[in-house]
C-alpha atoms as a PDB file:
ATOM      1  CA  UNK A   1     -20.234 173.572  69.856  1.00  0.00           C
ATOM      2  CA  UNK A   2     -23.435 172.510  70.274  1.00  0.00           C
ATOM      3  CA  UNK A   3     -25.362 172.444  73.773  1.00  0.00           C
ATOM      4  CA  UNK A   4     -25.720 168.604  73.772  1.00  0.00           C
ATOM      5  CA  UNK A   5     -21.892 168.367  73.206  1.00  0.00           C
ATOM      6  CA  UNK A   6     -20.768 170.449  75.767  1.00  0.00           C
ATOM      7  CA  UNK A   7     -22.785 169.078  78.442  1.00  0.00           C
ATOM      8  CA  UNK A   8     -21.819 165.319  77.272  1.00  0.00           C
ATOM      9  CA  UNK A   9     -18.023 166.616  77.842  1.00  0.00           C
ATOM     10  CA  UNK A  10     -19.038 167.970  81.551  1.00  0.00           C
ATOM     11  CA  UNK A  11     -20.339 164.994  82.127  1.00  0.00           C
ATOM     12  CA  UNK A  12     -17.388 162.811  81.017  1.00  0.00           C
ATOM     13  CA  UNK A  13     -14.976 165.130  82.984  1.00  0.00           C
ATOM     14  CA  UNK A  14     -16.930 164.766  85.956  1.00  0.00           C
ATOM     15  CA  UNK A  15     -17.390 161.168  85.713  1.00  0.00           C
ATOM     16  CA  UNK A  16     -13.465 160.601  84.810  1.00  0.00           C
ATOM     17  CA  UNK A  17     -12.578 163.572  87.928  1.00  0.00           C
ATOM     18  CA  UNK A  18     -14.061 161.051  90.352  1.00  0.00           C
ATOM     19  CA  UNK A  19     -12.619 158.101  88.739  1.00  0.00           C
ATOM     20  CA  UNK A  20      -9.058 159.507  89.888  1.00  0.00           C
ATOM     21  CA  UNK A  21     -10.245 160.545  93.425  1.00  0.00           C
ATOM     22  CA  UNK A  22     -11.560 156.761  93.587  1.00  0.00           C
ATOM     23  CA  UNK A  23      -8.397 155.798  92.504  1.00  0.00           C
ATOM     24  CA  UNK A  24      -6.198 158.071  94.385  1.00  0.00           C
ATOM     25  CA  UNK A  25      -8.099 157.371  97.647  1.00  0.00           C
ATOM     26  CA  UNK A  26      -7.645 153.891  97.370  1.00  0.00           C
ATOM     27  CA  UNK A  27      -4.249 153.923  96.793  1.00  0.00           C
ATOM     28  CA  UNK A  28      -3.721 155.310  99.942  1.00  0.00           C
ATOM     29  CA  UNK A  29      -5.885 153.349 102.063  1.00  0.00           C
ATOM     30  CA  UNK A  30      -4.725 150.597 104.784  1.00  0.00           C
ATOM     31  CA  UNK A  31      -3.659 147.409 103.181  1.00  0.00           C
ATOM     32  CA  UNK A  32      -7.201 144.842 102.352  1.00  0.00           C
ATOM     33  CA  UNK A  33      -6.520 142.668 105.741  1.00  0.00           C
ATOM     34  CA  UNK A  34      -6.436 145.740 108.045  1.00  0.00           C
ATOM     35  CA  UNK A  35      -9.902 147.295 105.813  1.00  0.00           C
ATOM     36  CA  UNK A  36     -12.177 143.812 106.796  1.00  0.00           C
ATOM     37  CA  UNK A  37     -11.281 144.265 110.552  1.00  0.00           C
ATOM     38  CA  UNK A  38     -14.075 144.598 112.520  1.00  0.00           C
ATOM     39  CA  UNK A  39     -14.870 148.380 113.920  1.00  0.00           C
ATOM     40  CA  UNK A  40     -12.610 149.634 116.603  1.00  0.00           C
ATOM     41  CA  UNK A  41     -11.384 152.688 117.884  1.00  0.00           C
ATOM     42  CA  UNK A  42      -7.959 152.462 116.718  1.00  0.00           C
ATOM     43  CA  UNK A  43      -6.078 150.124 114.223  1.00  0.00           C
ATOM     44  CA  UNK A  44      -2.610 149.670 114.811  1.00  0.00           C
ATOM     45  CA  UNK A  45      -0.208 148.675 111.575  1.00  0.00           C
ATOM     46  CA  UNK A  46       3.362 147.634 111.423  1.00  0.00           C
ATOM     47  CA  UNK A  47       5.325 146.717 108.309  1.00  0.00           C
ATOM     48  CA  UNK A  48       7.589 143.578 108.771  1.00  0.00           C
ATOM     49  CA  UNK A  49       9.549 143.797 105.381  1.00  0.00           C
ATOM     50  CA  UNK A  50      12.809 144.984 107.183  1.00  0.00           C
ATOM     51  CA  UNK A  51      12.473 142.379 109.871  1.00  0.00           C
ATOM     52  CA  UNK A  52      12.659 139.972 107.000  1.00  0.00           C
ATOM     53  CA  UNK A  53      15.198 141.251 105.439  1.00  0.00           C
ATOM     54  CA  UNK A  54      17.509 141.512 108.343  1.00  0.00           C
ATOM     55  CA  UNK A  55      16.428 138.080 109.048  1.00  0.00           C
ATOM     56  CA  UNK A  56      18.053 136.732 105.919  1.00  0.00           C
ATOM     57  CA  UNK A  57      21.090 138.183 106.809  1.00  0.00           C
ATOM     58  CA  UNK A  58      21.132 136.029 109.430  1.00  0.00           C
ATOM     59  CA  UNK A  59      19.993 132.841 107.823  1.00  0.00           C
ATOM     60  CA  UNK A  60      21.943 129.564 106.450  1.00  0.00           C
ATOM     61  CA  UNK A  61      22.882 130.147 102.941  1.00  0.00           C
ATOM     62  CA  UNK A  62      21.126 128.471 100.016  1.00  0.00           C
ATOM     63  CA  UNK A  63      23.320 125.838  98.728  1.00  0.00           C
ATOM     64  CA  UNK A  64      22.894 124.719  94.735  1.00  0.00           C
ATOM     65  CA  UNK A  65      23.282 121.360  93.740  1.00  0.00           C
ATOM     66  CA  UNK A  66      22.350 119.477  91.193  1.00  0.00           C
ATOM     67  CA  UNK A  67      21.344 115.780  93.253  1.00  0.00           C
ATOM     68  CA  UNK A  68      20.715 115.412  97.195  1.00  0.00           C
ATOM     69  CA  UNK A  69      24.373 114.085  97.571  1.00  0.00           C
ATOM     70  CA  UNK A  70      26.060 116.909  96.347  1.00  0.00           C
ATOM     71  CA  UNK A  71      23.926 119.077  98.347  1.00  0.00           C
ATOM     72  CA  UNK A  72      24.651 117.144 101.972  1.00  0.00           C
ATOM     73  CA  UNK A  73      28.729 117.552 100.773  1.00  0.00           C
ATOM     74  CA  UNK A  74      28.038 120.987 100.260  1.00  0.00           C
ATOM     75  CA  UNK A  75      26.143 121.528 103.531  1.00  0.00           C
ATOM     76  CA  UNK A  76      28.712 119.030 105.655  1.00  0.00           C
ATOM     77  CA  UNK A  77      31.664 121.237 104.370  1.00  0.00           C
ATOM     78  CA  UNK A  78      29.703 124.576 105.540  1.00  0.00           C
ATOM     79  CA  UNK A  79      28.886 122.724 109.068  1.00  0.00           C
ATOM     80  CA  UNK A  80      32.570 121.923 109.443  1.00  0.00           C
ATOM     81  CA  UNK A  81      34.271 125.571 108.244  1.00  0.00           C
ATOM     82  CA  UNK A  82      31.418 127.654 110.210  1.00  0.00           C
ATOM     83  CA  UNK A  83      32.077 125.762 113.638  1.00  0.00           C
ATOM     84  CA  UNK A  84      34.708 127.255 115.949  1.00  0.00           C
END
C-alpha cells in the first residue's frame, strides 16, 4: 500500500473512533431538559414512568362506543355495578 493510502485509512479510523465515543457519550448523558439547566452543584433526576403506570391501574376504564349515547349507557352501567 501506498503511503498516501495508509495514512487516508488512519485518518478515517480516527475520525469514525470518535464518531462512536460521540455517540456512545451521548447516549448516556442526562435526558435534553435536565442538559439546558442552568449550572448547579448537583442535579437531581427521577423517572416517573412507574408512577404512571401504577396510576393506570388505578384509573376509570376506557369505555368504546361507537356514538355519545352508547358511551353514557356504558359509563351509567359501570357507575351503578362499581358502587357498594
Amino acid at each position: 500500500m501506498h503511503q498516501r493510502t495508509r495514512r487516508t485509512l488512519y485518518i478515517l479510523a480516527a475520525v469514525l473512533a470518535l464518531l462512536a465515543v460521540a455517540v456512545f457519550l451521548r447516549s448516556k448523558a442526562p435526558p435534553e431538559a435536565a442538559r439546558l439547566l442552568l449550572e448547579s452543584a448537583g442535579i437531581v433526576y427521577a423517572g416517573l414512568k412507574p408512577t404512571q403506570n401504577t396510576a393506570m391501574l388505578y384509573s376509570r376504564p376506557h369505555i368504546h362506543a361507537t356514538s355519545n349515547d352508547a358511551r353514557m349507557n356504558a359509563w351509567r352501567a359501570y357507575e351503578n355495578n362499581s358502587r357498594p
